[in-house]
PDB file of N, CA and C in Angstrom:
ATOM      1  N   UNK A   1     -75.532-107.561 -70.732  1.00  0.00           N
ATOM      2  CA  UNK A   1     -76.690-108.063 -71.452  1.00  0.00           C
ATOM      3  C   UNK A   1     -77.909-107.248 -71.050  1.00  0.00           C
ATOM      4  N   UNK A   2     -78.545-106.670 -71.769  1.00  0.00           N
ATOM      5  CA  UNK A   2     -79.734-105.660 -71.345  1.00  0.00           C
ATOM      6  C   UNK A   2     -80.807-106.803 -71.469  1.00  0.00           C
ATOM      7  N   UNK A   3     -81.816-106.514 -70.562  1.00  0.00           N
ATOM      8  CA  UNK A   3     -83.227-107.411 -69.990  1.00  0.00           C
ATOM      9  C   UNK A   3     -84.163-106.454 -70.984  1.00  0.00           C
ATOM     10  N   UNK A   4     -83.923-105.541 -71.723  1.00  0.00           N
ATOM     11  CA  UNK A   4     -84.760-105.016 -72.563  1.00  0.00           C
ATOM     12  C   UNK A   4     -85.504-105.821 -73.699  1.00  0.00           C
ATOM     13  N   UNK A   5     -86.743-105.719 -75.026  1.00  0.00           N
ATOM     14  CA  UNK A   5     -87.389-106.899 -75.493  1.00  0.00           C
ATOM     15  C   UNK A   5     -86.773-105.868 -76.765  1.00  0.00           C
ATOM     16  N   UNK A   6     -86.280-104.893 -76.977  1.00  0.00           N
ATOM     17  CA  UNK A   6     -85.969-104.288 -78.007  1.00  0.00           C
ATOM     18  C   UNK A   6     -84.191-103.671 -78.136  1.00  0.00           C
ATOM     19  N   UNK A   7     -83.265-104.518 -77.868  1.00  0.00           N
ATOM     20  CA  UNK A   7     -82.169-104.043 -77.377  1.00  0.00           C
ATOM     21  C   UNK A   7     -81.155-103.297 -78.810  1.00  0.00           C
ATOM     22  N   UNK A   8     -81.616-103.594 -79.811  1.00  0.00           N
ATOM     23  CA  UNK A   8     -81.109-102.611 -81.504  1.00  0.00           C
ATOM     24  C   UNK A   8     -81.458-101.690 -81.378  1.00  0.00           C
ATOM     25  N   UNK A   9     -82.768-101.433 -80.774  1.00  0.00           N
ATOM     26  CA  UNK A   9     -83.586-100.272 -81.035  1.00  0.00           C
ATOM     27  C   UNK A   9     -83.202 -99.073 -79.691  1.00  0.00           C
ATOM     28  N   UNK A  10     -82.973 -99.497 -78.916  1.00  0.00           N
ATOM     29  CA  UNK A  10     -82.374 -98.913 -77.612  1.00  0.00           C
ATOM     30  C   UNK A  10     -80.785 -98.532 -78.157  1.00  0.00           C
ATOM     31  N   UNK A  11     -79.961 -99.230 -78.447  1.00  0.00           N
ATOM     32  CA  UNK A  11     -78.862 -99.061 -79.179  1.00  0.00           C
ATOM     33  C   UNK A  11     -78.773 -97.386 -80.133  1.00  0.00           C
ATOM     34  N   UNK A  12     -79.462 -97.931 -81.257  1.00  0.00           N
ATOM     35  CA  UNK A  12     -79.714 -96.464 -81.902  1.00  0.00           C
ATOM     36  C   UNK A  12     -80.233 -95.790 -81.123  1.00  0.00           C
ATOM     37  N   UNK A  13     -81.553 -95.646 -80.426  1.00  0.00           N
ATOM     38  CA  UNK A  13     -81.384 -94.315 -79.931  1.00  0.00           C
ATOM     39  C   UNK A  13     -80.662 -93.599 -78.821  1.00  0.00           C
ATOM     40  N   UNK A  14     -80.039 -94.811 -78.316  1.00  0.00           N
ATOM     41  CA  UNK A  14     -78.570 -93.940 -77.725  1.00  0.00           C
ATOM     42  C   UNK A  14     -77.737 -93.094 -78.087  1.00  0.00           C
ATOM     43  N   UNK A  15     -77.201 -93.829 -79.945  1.00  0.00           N
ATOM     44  CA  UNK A  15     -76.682 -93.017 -80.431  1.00  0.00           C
ATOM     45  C   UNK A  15     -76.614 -92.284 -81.369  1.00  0.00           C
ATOM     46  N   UNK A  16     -78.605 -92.052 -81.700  1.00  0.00           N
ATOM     47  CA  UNK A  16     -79.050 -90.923 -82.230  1.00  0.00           C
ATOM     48  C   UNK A  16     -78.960 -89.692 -81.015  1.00  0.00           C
ATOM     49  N   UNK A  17     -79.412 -89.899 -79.892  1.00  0.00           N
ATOM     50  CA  UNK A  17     -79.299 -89.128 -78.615  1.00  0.00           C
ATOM     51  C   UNK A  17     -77.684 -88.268 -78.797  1.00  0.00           C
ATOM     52  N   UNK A  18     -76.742 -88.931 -78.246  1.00  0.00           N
ATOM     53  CA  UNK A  18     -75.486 -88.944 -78.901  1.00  0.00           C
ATOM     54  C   UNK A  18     -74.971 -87.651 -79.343  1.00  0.00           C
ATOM     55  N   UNK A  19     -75.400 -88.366 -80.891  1.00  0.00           N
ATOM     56  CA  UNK A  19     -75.290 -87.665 -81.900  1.00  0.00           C
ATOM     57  C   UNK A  19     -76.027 -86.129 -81.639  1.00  0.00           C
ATOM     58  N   UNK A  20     -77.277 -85.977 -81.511  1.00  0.00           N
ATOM     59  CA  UNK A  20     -77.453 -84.593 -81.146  1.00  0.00           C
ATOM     60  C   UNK A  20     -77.562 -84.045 -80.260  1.00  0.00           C
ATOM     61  N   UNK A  21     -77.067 -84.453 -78.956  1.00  0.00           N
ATOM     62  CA  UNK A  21     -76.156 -83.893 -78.346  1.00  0.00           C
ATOM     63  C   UNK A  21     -74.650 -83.387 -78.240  1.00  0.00           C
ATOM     64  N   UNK A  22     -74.159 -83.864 -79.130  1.00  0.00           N
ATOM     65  CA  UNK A  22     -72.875 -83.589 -79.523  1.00  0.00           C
ATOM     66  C   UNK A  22     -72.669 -82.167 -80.670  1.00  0.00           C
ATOM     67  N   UNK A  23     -73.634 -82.353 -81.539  1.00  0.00           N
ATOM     68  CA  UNK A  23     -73.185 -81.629 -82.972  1.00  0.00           C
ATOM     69  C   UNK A  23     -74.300 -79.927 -82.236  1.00  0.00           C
ATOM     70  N   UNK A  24     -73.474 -78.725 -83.085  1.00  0.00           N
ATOM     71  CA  UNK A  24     -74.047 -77.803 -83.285  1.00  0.00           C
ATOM     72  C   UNK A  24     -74.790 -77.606 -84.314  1.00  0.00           C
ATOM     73  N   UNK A  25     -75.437 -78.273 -85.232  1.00  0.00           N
ATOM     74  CA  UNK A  25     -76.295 -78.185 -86.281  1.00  0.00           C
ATOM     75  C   UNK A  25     -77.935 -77.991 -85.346  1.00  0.00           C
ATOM     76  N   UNK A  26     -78.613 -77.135 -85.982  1.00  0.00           N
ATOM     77  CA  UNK A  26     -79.979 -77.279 -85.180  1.00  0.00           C
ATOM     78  C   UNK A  26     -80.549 -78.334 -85.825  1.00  0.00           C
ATOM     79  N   UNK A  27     -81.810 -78.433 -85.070  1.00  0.00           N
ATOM     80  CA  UNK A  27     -82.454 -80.188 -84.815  1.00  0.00           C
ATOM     81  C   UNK A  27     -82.880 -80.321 -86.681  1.00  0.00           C
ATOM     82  N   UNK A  28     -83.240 -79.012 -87.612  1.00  0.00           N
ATOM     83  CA  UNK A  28     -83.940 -79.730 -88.664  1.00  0.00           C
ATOM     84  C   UNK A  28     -83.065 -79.499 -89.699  1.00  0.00           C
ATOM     85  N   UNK A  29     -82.097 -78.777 -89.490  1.00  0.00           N
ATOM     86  CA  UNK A  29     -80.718 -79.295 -90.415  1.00  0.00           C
ATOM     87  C   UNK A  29     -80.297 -80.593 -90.066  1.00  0.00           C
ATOM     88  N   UNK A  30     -80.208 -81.413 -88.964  1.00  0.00           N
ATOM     89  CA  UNK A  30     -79.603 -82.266 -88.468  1.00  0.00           C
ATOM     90  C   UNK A  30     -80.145 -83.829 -89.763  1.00  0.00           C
ATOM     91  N   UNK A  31     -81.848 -83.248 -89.115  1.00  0.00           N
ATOM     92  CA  UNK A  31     -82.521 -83.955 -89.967  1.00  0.00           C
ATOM     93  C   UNK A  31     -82.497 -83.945 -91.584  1.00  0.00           C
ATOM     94  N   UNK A  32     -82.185 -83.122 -92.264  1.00  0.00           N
ATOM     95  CA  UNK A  32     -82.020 -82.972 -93.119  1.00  0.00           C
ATOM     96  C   UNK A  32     -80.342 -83.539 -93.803  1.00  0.00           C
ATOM     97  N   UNK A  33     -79.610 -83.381 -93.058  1.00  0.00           N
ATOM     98  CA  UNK A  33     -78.006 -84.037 -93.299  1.00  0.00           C
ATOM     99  C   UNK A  33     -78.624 -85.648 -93.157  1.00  0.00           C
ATOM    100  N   UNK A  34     -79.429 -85.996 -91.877  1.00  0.00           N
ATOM    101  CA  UNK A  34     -79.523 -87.403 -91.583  1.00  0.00           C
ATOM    102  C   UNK A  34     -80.214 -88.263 -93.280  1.00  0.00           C
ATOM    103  N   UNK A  35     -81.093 -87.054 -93.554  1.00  0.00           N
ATOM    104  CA  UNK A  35     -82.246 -87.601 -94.830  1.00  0.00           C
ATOM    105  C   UNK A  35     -81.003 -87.623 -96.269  1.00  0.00           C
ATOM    106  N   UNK A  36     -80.412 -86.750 -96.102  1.00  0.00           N
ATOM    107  CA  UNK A  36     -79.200 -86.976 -96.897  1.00  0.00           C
ATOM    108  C   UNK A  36     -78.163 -88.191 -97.000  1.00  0.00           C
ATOM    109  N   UNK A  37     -78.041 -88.397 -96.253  1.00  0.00           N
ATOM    110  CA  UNK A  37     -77.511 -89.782 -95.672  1.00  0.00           C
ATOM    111  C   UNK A  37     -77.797 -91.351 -96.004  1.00  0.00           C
ATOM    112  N   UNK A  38     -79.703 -91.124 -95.829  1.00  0.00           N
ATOM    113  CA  UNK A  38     -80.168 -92.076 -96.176  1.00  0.00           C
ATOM    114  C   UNK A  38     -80.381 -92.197 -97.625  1.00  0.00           C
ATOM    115  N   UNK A  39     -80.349 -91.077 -98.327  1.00  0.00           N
ATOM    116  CA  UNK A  39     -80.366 -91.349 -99.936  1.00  0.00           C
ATOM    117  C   UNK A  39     -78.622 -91.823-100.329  1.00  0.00           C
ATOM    118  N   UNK A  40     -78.099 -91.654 -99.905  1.00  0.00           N
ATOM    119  CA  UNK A  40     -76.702 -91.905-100.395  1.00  0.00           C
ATOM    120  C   UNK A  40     -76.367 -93.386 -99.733  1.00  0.00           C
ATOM    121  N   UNK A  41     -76.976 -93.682 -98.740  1.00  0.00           N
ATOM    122  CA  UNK A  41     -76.835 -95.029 -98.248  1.00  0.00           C
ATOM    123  C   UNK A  41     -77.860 -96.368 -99.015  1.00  0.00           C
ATOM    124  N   UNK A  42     -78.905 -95.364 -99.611  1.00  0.00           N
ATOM    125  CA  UNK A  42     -80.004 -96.465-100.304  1.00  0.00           C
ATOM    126  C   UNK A  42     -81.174 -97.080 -98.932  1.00  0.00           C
ATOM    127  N   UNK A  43     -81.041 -95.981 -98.121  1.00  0.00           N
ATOM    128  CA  UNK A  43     -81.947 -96.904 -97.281  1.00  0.00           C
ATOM    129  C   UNK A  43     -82.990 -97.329 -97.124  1.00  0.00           C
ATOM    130  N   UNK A  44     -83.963 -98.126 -96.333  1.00  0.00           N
ATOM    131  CA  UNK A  44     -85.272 -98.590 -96.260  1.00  0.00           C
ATOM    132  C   UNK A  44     -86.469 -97.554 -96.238  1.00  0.00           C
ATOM    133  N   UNK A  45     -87.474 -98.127 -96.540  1.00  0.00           N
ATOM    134  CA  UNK A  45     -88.541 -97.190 -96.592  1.00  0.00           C
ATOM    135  C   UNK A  45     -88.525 -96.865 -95.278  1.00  0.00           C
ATOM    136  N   UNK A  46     -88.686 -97.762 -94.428  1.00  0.00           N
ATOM    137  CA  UNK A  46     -89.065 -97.687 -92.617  1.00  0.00           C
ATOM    138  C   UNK A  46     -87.825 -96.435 -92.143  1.00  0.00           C
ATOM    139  N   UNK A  47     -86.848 -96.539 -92.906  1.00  0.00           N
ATOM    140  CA  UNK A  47     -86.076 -95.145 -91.793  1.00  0.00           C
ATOM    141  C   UNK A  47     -86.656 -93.525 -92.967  1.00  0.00           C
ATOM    142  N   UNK A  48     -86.916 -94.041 -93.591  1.00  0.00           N
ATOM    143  CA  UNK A  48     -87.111 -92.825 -94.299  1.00  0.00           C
ATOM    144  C   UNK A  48     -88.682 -91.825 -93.652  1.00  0.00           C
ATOM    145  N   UNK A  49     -89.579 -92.938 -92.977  1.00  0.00           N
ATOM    146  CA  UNK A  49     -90.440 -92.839 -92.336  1.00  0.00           C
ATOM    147  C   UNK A  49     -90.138 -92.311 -91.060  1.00  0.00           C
ATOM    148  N   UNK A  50     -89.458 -92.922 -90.664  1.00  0.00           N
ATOM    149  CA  UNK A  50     -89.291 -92.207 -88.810  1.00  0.00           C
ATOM    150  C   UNK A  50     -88.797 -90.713 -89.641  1.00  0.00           C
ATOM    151  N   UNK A  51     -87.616 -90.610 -90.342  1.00  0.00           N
ATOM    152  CA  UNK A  51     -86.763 -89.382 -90.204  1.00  0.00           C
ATOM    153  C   UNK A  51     -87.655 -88.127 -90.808  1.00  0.00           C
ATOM    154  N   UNK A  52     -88.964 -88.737 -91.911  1.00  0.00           N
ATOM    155  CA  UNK A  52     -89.988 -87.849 -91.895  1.00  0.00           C
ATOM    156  C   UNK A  52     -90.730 -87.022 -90.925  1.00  0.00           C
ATOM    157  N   UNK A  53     -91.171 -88.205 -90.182  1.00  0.00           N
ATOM    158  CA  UNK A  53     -91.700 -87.901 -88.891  1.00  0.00           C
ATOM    159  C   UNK A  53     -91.238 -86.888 -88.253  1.00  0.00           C
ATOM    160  N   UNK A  54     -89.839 -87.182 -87.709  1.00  0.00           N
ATOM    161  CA  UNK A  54     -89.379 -86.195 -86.952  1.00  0.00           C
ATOM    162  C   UNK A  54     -88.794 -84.869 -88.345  1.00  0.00           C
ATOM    163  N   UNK A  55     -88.955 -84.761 -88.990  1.00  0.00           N
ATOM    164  CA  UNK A  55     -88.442 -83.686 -89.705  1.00  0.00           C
ATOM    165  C   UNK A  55     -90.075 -82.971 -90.221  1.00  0.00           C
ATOM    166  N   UNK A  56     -91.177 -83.569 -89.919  1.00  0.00           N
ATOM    167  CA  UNK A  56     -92.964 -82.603 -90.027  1.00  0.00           C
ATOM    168  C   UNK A  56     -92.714 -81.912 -88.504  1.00  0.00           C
ATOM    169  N   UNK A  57     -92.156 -82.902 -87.420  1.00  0.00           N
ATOM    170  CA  UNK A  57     -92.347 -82.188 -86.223  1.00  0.00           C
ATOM    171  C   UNK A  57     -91.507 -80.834 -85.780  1.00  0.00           C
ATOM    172  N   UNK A  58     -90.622 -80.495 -86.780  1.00  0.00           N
ATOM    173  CA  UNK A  58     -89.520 -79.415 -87.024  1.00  0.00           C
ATOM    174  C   UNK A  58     -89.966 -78.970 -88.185  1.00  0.00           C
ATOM    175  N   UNK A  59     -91.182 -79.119 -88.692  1.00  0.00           N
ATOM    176  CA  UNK A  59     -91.510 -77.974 -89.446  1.00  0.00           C
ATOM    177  C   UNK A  59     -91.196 -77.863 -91.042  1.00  0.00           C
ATOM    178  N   UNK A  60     -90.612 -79.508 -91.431  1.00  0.00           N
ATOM    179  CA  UNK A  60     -89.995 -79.776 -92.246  1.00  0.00           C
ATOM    180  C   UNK A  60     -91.350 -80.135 -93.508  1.00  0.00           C
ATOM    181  N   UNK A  61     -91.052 -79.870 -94.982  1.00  0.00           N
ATOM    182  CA  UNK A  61     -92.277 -80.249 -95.847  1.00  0.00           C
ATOM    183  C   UNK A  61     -91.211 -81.521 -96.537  1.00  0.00           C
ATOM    184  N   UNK A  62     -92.557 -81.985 -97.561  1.00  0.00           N
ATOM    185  CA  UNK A  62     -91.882 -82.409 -98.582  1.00  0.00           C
ATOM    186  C   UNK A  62     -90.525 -82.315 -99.355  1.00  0.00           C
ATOM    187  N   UNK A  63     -91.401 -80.710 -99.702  1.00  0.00           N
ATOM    188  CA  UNK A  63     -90.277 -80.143-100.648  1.00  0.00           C
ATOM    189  C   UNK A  63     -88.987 -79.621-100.155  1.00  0.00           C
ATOM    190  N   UNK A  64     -88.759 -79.776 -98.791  1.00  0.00           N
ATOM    191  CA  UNK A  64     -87.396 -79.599 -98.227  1.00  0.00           C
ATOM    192  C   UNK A  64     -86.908 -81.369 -98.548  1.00  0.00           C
ATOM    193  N   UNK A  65     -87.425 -82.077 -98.652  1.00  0.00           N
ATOM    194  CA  UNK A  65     -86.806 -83.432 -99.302  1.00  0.00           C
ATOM    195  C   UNK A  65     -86.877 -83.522-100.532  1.00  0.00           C
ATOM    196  N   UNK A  66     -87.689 -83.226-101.386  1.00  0.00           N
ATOM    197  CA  UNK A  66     -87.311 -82.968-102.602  1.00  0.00           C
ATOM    198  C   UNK A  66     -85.779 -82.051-102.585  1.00  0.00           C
ATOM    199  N   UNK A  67     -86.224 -80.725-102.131  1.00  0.00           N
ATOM    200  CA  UNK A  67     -84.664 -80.130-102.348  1.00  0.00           C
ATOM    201  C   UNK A  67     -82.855 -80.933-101.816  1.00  0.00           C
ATOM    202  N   UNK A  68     -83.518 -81.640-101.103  1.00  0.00           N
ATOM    203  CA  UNK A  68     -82.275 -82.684-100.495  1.00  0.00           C
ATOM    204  C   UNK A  68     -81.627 -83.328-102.264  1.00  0.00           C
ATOM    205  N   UNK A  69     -83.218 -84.382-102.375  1.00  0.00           N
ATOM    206  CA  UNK A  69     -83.250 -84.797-103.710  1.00  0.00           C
ATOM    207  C   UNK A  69     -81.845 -84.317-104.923  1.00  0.00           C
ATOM    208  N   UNK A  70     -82.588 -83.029-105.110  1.00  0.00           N
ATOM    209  CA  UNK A  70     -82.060 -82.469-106.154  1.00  0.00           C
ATOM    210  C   UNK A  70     -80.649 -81.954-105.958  1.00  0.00           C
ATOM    211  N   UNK A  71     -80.259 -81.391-104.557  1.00  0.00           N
ATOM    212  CA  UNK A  71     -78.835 -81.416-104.400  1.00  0.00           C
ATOM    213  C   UNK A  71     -78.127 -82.312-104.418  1.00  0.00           C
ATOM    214  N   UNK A  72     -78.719 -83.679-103.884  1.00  0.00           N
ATOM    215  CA  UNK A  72     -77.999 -84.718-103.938  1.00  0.00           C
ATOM    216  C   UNK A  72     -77.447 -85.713-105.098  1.00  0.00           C
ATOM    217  N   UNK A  73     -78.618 -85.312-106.273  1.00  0.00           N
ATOM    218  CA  UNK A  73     -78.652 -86.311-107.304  1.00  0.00           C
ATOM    219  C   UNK A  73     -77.374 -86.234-108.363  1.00  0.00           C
ATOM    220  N   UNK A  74     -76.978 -84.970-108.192  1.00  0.00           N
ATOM    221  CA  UNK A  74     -75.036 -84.832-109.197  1.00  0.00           C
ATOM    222  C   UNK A  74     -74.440 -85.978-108.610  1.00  0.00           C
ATOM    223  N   UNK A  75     -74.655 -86.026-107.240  1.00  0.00           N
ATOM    224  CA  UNK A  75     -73.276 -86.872-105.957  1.00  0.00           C
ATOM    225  C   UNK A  75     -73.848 -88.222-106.194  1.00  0.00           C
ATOM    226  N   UNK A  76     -75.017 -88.513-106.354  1.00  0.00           N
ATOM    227  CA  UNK A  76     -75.431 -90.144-105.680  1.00  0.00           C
ATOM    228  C   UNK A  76     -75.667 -90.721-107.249  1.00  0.00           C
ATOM    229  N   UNK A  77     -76.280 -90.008-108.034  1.00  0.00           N
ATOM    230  CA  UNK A  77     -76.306 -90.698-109.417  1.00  0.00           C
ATOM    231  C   UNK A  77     -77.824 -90.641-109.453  1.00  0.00           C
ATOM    232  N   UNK A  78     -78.540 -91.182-111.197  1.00  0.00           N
ATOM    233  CA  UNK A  78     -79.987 -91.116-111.544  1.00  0.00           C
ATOM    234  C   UNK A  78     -80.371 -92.145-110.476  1.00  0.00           C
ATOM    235  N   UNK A  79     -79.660 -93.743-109.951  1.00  0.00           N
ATOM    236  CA  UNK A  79     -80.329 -94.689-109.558  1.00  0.00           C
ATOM    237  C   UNK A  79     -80.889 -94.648-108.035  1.00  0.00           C
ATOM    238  N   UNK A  80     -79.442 -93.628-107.540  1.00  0.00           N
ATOM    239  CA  UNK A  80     -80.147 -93.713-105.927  1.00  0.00           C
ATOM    240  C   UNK A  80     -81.015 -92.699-106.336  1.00  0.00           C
ATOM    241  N   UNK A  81     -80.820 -91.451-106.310  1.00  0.00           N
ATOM    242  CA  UNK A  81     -82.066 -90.834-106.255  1.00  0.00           C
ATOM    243  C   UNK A  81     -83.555 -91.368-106.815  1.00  0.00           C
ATOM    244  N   UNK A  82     -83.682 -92.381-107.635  1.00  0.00           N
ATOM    245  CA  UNK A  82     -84.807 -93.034-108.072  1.00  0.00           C
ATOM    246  C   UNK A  82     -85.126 -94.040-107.079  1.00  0.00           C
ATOM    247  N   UNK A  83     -84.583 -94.260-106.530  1.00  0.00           N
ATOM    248  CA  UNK A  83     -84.729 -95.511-105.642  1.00  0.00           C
ATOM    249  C   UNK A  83     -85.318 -94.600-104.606  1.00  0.00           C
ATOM    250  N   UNK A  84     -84.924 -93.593-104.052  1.00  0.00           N
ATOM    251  CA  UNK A  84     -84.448 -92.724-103.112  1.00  0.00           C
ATOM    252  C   UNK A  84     -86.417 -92.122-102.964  1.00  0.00           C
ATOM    253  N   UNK A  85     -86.538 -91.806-104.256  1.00  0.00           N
ATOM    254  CA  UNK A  85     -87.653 -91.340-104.229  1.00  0.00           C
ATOM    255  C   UNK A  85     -88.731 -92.467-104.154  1.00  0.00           C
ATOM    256  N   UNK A  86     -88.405 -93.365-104.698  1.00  0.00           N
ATOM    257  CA  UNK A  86     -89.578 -94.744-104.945  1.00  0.00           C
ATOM    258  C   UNK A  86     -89.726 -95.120-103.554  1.00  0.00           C
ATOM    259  N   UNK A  87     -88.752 -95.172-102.230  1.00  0.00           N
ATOM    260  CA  UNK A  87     -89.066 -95.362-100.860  1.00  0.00           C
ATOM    261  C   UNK A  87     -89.324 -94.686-100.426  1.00  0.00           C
ATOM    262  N   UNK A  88     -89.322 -93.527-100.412  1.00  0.00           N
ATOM    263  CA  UNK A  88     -90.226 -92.919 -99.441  1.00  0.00           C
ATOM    264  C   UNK A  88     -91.556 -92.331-100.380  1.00  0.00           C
ATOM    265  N   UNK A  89     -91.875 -92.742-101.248  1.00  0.00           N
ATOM    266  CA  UNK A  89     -93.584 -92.779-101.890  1.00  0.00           C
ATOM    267  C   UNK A  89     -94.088 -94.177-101.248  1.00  0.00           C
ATOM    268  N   UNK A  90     -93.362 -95.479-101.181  1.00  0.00           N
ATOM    269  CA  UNK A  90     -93.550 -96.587-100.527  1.00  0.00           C
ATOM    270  C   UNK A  90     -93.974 -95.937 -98.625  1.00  0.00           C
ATOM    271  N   UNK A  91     -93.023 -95.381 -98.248  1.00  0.00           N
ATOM    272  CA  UNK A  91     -92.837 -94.441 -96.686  1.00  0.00           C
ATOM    273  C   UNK A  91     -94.379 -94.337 -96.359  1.00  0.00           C
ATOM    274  N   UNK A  92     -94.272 -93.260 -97.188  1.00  0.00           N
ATOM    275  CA  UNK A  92     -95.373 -92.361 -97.616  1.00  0.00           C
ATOM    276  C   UNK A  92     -96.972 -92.942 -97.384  1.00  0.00           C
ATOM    277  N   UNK A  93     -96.690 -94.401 -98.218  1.00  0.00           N
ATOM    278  CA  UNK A  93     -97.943 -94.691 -98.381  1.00  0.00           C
ATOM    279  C   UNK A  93     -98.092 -95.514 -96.895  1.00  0.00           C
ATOM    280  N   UNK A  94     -97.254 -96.405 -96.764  1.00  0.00           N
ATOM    281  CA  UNK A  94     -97.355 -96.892 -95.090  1.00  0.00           C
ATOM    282  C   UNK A  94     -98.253 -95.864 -94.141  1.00  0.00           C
ATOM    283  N   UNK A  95     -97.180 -94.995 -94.094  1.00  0.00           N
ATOM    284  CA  UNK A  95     -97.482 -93.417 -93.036  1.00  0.00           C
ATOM    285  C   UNK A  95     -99.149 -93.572 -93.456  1.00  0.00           C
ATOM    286  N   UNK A  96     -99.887 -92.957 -94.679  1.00  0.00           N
ATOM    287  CA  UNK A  96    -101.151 -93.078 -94.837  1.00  0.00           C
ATOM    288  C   UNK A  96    -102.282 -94.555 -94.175  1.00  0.00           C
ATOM    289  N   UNK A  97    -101.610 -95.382 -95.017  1.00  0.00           N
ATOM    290  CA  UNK A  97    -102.292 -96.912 -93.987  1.00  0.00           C
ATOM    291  C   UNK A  97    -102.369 -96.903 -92.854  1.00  0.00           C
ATOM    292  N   UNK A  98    -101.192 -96.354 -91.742  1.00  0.00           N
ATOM    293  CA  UNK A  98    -101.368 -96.764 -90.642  1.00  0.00           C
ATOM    294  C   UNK A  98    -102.274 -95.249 -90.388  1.00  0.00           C
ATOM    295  N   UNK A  99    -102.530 -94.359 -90.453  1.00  0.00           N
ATOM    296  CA  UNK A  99    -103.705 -93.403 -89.989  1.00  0.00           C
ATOM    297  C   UNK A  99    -104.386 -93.897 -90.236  1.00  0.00           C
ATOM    298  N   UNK A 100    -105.154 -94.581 -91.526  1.00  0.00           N
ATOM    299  CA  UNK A 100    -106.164 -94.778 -91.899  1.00  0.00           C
ATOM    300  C   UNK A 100    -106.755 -95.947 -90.827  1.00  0.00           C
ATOM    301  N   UNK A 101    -106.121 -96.834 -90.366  1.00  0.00           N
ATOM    302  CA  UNK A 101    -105.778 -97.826 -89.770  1.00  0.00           C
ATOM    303  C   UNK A 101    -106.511 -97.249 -87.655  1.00  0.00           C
ATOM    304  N   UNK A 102    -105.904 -96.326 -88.008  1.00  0.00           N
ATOM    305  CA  UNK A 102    -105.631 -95.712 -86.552  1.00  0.00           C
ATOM    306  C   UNK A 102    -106.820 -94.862 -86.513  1.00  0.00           C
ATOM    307  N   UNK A 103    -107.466 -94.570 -87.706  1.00  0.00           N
ATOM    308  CA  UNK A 103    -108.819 -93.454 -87.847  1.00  0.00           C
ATOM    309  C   UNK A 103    -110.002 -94.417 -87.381  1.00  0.00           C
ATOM    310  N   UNK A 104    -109.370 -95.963 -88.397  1.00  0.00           N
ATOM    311  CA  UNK A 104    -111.019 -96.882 -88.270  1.00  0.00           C
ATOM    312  C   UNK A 104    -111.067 -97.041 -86.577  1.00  0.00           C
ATOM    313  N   UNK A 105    -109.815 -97.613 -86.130  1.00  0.00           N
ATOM    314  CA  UNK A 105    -109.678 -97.702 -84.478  1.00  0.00           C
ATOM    315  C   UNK A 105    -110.528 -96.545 -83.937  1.00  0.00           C
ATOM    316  N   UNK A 106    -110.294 -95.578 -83.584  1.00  0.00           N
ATOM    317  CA  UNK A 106    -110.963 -94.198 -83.075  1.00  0.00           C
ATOM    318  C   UNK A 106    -112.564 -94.473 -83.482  1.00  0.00           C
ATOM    319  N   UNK A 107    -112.786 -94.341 -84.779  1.00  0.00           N
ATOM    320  CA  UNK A 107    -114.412 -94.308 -84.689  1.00  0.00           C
ATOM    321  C   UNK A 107    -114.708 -95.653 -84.074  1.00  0.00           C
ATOM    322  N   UNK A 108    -114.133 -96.859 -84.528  1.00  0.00           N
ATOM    323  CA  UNK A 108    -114.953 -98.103 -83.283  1.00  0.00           C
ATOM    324  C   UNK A 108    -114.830 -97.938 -82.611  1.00  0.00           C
ATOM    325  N   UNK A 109    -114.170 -97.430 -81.720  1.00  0.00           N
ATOM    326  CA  UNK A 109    -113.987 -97.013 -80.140  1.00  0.00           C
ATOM    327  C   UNK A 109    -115.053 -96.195 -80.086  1.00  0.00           C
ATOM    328  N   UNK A 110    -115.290 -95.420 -80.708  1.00  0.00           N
ATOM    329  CA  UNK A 110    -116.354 -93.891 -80.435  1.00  0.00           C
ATOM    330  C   UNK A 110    -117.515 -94.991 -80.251  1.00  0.00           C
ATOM    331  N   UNK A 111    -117.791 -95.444 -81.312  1.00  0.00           N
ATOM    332  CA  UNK A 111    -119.718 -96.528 -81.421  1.00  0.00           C
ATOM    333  C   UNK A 111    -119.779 -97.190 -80.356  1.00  0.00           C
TER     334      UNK A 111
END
């Protein structure tokens, strides 16, 4: 039984850890198979967000998810990829709120 307050979240990143430690793919292909993944799985805006994250910090744009997009859309069909895209514009807009969020913080702190 882990005494941890987040014990799912410790879970995955064990075996995101794991995972790239194991595979020879470099870190922003990895990310890019992972973002693949999540369109074919239909997943939440919130993972589409982290896997952004770490795929700007590897140098990754948009349009390397768009291109995911478009390879993917023969395999997954019109609906995931619509869906696919409608969450992470949802992602997207979160990601923006919480800076904006995190900008007002900073200047009240500054005054």
């Amino acid at each position: 039984m882990t005494t941890n307050n987040a014990p799912v979240l410790d879970l995955l990143t064990t075996m995101t850890e794991a995972s790239i430690k194991t595979t020879t793919l470099d870190p922003a292909t990895q990310v890019l198979v992972r973002f693949g993944a999540l369109v074919a799985l239909d997943a939440a805006p919130a993972s589409y967000l982290f896997h952004f994250g770490a795929g700007a910090d590897l140098g990754l744009s948009l349009d390397d998810a768009q291109q995911v997009l478009l390879t993917l859309a023969p395999l997954v069909g019109t609906a995931r990829t619509v869906s696919a895209a409608s969450k992470i514009a949802r992602a997207l807009g979160l990601a923006i709120a919480i800076a904006e969020l995190e900008a007002e913080a900073a200047e009240a702190d500054a005054e």
